[in-house]
C-alpha atoms as a PDB file:
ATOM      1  CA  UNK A   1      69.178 -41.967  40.103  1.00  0.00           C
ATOM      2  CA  UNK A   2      65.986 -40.260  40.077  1.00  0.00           C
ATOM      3  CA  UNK A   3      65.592 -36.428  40.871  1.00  0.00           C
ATOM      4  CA  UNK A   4      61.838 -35.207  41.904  1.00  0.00           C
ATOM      5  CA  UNK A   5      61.389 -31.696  43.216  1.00  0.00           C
ATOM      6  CA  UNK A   6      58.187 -30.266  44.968  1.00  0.00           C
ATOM      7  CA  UNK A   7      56.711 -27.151  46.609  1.00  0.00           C
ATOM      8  CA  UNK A   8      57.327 -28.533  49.579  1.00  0.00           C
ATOM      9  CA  UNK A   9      59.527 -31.171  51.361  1.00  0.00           C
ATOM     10  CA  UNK A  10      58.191 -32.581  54.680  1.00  0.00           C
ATOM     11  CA  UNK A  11      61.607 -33.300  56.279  1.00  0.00           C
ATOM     12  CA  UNK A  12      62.012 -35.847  59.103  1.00  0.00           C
ATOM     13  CA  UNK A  13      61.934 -34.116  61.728  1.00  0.00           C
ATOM     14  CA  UNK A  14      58.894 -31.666  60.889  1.00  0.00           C
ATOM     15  CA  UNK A  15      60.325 -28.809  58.820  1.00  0.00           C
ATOM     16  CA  UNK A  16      58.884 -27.879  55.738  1.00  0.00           C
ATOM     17  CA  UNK A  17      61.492 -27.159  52.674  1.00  0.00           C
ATOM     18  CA  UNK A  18      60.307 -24.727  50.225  1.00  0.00           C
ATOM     19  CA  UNK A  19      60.971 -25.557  46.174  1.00  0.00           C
ATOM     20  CA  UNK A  20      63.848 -28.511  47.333  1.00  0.00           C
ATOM     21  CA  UNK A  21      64.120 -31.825  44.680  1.00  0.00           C
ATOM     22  CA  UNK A  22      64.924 -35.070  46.369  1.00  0.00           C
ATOM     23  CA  UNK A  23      67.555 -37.292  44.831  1.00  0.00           C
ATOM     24  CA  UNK A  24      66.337 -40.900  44.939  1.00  0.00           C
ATOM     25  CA  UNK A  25      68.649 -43.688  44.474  1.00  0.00           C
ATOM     26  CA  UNK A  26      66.419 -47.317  44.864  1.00  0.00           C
ATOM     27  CA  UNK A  27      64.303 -46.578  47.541  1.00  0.00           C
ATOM     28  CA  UNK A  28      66.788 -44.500  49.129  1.00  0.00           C
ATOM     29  CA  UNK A  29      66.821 -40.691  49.486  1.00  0.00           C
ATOM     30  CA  UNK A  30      70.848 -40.088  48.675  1.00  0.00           C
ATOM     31  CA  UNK A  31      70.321 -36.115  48.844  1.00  0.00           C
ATOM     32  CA  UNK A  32      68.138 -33.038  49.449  1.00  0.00           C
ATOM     33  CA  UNK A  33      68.713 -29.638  47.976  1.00  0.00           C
ATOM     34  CA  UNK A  34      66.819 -26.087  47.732  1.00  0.00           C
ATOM     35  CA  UNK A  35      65.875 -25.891  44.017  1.00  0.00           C
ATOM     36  CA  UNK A  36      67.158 -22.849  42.909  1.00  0.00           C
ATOM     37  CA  UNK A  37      67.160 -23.056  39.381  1.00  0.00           C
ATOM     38  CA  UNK A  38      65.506 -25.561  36.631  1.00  0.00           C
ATOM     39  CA  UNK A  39      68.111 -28.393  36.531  1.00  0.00           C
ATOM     40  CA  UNK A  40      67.828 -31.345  33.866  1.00  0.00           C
ATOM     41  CA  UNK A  41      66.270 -34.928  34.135  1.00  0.00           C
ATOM     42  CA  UNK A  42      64.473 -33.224  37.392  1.00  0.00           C
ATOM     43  CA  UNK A  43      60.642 -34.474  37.415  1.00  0.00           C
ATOM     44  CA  UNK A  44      58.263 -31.515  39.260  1.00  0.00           C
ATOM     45  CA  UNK A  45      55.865 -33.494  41.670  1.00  0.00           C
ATOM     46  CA  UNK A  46      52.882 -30.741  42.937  1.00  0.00           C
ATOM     47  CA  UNK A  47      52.179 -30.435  46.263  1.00  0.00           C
ATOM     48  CA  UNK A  48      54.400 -32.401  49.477  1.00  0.00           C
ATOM     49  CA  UNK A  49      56.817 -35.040  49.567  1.00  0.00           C
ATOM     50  CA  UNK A  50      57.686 -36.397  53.120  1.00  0.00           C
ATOM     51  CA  UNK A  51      60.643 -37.926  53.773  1.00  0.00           C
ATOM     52  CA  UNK A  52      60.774 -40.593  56.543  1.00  0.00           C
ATOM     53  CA  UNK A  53      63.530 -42.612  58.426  1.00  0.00           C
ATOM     54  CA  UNK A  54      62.620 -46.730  58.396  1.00  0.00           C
ATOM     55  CA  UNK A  55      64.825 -49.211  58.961  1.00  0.00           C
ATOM     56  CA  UNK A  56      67.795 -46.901  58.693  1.00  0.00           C
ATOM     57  CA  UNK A  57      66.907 -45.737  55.110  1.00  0.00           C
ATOM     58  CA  UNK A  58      65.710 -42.373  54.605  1.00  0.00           C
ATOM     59  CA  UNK A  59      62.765 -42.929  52.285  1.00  0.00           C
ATOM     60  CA  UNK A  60      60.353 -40.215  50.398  1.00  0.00           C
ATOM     61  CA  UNK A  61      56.397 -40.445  50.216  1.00  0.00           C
ATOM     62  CA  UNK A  62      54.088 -38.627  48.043  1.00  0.00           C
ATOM     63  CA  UNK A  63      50.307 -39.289  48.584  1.00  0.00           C
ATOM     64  CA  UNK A  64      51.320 -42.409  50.580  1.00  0.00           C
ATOM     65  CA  UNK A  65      53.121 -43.843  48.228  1.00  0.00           C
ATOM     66  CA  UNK A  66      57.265 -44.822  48.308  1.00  0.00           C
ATOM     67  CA  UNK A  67      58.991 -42.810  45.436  1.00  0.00           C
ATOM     68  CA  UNK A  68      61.220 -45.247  43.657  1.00  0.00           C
ATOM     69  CA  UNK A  69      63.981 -44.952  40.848  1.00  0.00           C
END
């Protein structure tokens, strides 16, 4: 499992998330949280991540590019 946090998280259906980390498990995002304190093993990604829904699978982005474990 990979965590990643940003400043912000694009969520599916338009609305931003301030300070949230994404858990990513494969290519799949398996949870999304508020980051509300420094937690371990999280990496801090600057700027947006967007999530989006394909094939089923809720996926993350950052500058185009799939965020993988």
């Amino acid at each position: 499992m990979r965590h990643v946090a940003a400043s912000i998280v694009v969520l599916t259906d338009g609305k931003e998330m301030r300070q949230a980390c994404v858990d990513v498990q494969g290519e799949e995002v398996t949870a999304i949280r508020p980051l509300t304190h420094e937690t371990p093993f999280t990496e801090w990604f600057g700027g947006i991540i967007e999530l989006r829904q394909e094939n089923g699978i809720l996926m993350a982005y950052r500058d185009g590019e799939i965020i993988k474990e």
